[in-house]
Protein backbone atom coordinates (compact mmCIF):
# COMPACT_ATOMS: atom_id res chain seq x y z
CA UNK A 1 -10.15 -61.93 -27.61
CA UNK A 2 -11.11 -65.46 -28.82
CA UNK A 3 -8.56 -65.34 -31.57
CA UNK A 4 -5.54 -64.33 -29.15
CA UNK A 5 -6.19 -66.91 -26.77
CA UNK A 6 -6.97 -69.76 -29.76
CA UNK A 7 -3.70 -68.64 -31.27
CA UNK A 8 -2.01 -68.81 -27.65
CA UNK A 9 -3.02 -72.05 -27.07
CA UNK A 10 -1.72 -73.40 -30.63
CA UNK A 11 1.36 -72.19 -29.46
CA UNK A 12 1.23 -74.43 -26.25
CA UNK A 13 -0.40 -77.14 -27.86
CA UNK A 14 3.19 -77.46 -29.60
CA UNK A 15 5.17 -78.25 -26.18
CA UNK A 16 3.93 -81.84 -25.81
CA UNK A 17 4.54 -82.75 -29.68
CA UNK A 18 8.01 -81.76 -29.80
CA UNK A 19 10.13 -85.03 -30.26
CA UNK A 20 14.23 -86.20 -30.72
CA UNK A 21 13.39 -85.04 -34.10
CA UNK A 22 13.57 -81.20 -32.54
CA UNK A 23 17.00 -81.82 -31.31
CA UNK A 24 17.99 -83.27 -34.43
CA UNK A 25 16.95 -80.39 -36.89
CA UNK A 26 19.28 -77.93 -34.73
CA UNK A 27 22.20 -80.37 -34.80
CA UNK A 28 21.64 -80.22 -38.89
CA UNK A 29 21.28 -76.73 -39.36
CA UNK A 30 24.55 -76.35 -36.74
CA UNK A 31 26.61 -78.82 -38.28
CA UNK A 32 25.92 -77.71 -42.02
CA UNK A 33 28.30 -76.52 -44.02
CA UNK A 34 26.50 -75.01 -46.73
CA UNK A 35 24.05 -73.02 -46.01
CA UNK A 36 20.42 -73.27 -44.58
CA UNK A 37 17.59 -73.01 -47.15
CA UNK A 38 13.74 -72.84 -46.51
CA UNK A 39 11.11 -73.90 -48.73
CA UNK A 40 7.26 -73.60 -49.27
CA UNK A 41 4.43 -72.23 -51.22
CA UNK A 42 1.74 -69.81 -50.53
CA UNK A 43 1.56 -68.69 -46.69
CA UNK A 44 3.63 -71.43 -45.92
CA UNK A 45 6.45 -69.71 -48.38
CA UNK A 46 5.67 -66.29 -46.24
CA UNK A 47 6.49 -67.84 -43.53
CA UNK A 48 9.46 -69.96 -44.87
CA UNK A 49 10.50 -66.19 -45.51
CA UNK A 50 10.48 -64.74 -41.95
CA UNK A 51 12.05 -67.85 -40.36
CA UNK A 52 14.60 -67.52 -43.08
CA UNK A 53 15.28 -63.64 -42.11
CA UNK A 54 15.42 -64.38 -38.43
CA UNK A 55 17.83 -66.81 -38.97
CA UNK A 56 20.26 -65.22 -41.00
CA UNK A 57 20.34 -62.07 -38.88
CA UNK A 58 21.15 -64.76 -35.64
CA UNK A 59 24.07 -66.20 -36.91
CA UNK A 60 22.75 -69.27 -39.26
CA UNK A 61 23.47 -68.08 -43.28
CA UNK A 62 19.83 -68.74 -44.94
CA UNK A 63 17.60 -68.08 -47.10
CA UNK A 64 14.42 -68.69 -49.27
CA UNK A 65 13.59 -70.43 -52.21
CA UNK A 66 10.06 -70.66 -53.28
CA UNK A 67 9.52 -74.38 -54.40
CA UNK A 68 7.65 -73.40 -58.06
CA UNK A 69 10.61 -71.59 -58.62
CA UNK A 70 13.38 -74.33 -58.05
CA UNK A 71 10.99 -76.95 -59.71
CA UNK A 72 11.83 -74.06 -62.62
CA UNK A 73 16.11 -73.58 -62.34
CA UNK A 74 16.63 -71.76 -59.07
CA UNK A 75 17.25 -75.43 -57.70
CA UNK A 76 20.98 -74.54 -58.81
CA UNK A 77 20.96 -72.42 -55.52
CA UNK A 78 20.80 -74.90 -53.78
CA UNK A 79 23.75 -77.38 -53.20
CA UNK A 80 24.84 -80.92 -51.83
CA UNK A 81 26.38 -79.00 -48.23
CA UNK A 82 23.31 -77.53 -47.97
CA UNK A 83 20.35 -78.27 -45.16
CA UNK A 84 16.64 -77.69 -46.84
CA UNK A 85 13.49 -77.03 -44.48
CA UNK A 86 10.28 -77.55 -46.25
CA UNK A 87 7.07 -76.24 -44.52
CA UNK A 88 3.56 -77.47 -45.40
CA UNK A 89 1.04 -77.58 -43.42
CA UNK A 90 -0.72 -80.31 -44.94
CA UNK A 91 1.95 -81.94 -45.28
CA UNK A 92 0.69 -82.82 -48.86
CA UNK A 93 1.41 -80.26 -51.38
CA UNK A 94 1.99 -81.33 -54.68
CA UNK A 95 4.33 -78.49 -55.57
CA UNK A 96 6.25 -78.74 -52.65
CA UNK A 97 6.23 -82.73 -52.94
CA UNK A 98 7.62 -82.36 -56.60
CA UNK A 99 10.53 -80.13 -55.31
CA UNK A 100 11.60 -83.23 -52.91
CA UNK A 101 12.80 -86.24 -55.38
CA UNK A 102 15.43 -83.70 -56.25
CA UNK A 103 16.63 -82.93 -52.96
CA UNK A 104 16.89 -86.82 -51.96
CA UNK A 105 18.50 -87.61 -55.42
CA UNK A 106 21.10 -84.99 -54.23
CA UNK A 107 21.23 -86.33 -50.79
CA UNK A 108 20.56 -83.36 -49.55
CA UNK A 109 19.08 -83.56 -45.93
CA UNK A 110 15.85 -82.51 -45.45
CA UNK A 111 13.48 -81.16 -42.56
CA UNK A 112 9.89 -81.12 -42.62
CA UNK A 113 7.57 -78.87 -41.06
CA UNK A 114 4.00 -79.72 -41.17
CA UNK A 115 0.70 -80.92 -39.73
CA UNK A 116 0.44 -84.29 -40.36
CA UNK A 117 3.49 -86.67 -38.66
CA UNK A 118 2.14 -89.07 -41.18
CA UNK A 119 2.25 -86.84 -44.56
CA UNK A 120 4.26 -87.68 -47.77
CA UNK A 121 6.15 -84.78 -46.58
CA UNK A 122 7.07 -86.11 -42.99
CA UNK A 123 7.65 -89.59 -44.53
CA UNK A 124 10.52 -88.00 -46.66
CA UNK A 125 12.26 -86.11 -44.30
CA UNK A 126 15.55 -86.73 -42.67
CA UNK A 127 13.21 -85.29 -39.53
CA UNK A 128 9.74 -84.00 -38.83
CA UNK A 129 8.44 -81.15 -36.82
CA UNK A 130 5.11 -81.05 -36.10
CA UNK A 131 2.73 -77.97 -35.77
CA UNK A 132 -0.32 -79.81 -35.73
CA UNK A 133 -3.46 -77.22 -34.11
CA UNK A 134 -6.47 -78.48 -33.06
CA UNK A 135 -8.46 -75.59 -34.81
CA UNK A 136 -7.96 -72.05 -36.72
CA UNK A 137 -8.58 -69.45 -34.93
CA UNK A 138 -10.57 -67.99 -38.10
CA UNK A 139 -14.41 -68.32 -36.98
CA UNK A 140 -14.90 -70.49 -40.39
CA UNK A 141 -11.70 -72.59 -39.63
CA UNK A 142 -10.74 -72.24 -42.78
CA UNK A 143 -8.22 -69.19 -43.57
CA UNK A 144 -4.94 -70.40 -42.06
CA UNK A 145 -4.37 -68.56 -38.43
CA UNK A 146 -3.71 -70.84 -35.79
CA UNK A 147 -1.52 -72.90 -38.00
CA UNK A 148 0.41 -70.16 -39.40
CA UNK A 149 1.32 -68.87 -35.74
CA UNK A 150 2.69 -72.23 -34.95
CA UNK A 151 4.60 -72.45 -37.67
CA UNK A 152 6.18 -68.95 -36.99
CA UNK A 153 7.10 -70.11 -33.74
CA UNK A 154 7.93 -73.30 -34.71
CA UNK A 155 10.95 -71.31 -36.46
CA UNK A 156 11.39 -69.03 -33.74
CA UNK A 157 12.29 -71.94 -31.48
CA UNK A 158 14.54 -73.59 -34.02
CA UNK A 159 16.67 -69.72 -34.05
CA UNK A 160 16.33 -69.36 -30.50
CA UNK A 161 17.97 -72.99 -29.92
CA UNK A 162 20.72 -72.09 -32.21
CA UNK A 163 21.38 -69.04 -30.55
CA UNK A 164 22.20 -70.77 -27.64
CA UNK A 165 24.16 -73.97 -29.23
CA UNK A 166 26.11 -70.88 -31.33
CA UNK A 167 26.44 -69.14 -28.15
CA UNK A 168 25.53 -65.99 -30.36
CA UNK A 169 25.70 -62.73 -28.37
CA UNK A 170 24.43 -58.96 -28.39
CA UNK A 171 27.97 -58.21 -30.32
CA UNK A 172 27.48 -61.07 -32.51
CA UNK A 173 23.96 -59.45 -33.64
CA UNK A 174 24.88 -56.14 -33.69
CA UNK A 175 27.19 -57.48 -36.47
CA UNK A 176 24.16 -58.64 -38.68
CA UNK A 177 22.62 -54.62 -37.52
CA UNK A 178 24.91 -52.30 -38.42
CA UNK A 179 22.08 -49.49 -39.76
CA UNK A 180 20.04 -50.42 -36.14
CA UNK A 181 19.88 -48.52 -32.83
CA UNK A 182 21.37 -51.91 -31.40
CA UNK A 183 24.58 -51.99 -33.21
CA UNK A 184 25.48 -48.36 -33.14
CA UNK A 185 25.42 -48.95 -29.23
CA UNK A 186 27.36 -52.08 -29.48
CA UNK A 187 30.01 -50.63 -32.55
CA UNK A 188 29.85 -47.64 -32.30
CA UNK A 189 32.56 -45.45 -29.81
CA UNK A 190 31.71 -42.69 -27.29
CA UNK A 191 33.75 -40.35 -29.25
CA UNK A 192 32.21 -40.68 -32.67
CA UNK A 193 28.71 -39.17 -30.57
CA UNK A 194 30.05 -36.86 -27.51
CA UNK A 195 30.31 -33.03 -27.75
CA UNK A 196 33.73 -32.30 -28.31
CA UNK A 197 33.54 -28.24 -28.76
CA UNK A 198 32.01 -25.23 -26.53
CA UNK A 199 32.52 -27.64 -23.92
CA UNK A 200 31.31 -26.00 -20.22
CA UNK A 201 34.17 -25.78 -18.13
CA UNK A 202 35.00 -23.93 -14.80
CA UNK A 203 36.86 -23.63 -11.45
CA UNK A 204 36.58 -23.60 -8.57
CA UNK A 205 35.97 -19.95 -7.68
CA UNK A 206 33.32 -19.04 -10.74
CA UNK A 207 30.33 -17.64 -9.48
CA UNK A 208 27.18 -19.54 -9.91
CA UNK A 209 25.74 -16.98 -12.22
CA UNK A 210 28.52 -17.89 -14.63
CA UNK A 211 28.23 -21.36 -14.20
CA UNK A 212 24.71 -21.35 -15.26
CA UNK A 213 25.77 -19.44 -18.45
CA UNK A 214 28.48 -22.19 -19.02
CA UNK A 215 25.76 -25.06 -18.70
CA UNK A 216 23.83 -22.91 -21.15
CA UNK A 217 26.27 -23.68 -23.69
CA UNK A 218 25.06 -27.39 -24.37
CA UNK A 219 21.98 -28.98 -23.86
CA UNK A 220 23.82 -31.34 -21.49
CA UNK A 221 22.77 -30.19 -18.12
CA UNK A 222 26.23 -30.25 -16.99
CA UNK A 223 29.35 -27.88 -16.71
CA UNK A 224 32.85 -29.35 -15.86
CA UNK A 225 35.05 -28.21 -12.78
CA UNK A 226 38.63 -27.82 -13.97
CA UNK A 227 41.72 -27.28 -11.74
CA UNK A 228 44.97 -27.12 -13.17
CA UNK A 229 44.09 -29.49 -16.08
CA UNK A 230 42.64 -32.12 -13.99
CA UNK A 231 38.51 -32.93 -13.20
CA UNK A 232 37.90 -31.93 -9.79
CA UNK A 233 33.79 -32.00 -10.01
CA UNK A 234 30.82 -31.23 -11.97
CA UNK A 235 28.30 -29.05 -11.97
CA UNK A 236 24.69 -30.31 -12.86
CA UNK A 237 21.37 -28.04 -13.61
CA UNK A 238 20.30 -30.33 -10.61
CA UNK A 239 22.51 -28.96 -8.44
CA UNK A 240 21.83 -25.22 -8.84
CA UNK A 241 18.05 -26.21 -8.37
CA UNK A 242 18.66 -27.39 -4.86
CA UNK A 243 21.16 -25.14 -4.17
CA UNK A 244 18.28 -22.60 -5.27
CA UNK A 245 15.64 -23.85 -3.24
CA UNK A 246 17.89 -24.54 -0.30
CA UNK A 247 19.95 -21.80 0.33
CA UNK A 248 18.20 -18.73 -1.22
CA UNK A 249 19.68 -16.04 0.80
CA UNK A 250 22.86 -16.72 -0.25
CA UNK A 251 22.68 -18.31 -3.68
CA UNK A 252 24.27 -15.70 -6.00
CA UNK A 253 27.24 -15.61 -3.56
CA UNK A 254 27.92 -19.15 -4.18
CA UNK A 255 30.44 -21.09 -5.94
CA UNK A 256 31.37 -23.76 -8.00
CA UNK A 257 32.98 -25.56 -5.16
CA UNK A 258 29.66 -24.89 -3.12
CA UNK A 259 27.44 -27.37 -4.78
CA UNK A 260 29.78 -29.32 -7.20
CA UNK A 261 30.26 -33.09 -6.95
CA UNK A 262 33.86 -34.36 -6.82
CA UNK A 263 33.35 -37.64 -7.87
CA UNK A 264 31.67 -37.15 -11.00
CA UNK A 265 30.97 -40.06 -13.45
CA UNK A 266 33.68 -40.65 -16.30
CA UNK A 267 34.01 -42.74 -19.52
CA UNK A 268 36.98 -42.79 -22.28
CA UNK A 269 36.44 -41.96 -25.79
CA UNK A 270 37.33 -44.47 -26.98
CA UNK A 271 34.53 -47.20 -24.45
CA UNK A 272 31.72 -48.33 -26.51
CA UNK A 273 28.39 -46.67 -26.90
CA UNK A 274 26.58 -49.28 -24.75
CA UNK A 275 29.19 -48.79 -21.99
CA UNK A 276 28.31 -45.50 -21.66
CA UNK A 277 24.29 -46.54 -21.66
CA UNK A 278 25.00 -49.09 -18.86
CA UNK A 279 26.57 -46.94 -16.92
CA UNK A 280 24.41 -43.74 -17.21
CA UNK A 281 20.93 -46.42 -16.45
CA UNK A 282 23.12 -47.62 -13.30
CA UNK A 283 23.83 -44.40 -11.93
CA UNK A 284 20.39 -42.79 -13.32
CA UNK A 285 22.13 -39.81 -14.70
CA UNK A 286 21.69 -38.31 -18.25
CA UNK A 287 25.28 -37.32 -18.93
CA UNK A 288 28.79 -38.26 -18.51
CA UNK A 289 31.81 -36.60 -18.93
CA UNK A 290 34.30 -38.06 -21.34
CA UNK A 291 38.32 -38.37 -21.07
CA UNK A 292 41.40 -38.76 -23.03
CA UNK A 293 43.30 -42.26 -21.55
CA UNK A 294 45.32 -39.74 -19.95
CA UNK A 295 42.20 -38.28 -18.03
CA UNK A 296 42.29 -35.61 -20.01
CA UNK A 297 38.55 -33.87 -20.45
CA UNK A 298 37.68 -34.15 -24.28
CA UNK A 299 34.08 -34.30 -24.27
CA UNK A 300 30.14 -35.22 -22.42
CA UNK A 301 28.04 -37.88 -23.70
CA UNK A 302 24.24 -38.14 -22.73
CA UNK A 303 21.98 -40.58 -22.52
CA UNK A 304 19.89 -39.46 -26.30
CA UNK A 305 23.10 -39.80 -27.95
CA UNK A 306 23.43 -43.75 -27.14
CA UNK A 307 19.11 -44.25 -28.08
């Protein structure tokens, strides 16, 4: 419990040192025209690594260089459009330090993220962000906790900032997700998921005992009214329930047109996958049926086919 409200409190301790120097690292990393790269070693390079992955997947091209390694040649990754982010939390790391001649002889502008507003590494920045803690949450206060969960969402607010300055939406991410459950709602089409064959239809006159076998066919919960082409109604598992339980006597001598809604909730093929979620979660229904843009029944979507 202690360490969850140490590490809270880190994060809130952060709030009253932000400073101009805040607004200026987002007008950087929004106005570069290279690319954004993030530097460190040890946790500080872990975490240089997440902030990095965030970032790219929000809109901002990054990535991650540890700073032994472009002290060694992968500095040729780097170039003079380019907007470097160096995280220490000292503030004092000789292998990080060693990295930064070569960024300033390249004029290449740099952010620092440490500790100490008065470190070698805040001293060379183009701006500083601190993530001083009073304390690590680690009962020695030695292994890096506190400070490491500042400096995580030290980056988070720097990507959340730039989502809004990008004005970077769902669609926009979905982009960066094409594998994820979020961008095959927001790419992909109602048609490339719906059941398009053995589709449930009837009319008007079918007994319910048929209509029950129609449902049967899919595991949608719904059978289709069809009158000369056109969708006059629908026919839910939820409807011959109450029509069960409400009119026993005369169930079996019931129709279609009995218990079938007539305005029943419609989609094109061709609407998004999220379209179809909104509206089912509005409606709190599990299934829709799915036209042709000439109204034309082609299909039924439910609700575990846009998860």
């Amino acid at each position: 419990m202690k360490c969850f409200k140490d590490e809270a409190q880190a994060i809130l301790d952060l709030i009253p040192q932000l400073t101009d120097d805040f607004d200026k690292a987002v007008e950087l990393i929004y106005n570069c025209k290279g690319r954004f790269v993030i530097t460190g070693v040890g946790k500080s390079g872990h975490i240089g690594a997440k902030i990095a992955a965030t970032l790219a997947s929000t809109g901002t091209p990054s990535f991650f260089v540890n700073a032994l390694d472009a002290y060694h040649g992968d500095l040729g990754m780097i170039t003079p459009e380019d907007v470097v982010m160096a995280i220490s939390n000292s503030g004092n790391t000789d292998e990080l330090l060693r990295f930064i001649p070569l960024l300033i002889e390249r004029k290449i502008p740099i952010i620092g993220m440490s500790g100490n507003p008065e470190s070698l590494l805040a001293q060379y920045s183009t701006c500083h962000l601190n993530i001083a803690v009073d304390h690590e949450a680690c009962p020695l206060n030695l292994a890096p906790t506190s400070s490491t969960t500042a400096s995580i969402a030290m980056g988070d607010a720097l990507a959340c900032a730039l989502i809004e300055v990008r004005h970077f939406k769902p669609q926009d991410f979905a982009m960066f997700h094409p594998g994820g459950s979020l961008g095959k709602r927001l790419l992909s089409k109602v048609k490339d998921f719906m059941v398009s064959t053995n589709l449930p239809v009837v009319s008007r006159d079918d007994k319910i005992s048929d209509t029950i076998i129609e449902i049967s066919k899919t595991k949608q919960g719904i059978a289709v009214a069809i009158d000369n082409g056109k969708i006059v109604g629908v026919v839910t598992d939820g409807d011959i329930r109450r029509a069960m339980q409400k009119r026993q006597d005369e169930f079996f001598n019931l129709t279609v047109n009995d218990i079938m809604s007539t305005s029943p909730k419609t989609i094109r093929e061709t609407a998004k996958l999220n379209e179809a979620e909104k509206i089912m979660r509005h409606y709190n229904i599990h299934s829709l049926v799915v036209t042709d843009d000439h109204g034309r029944f082609t299909g039924i979507i439910d609700s575990f086919s846009c998860i």
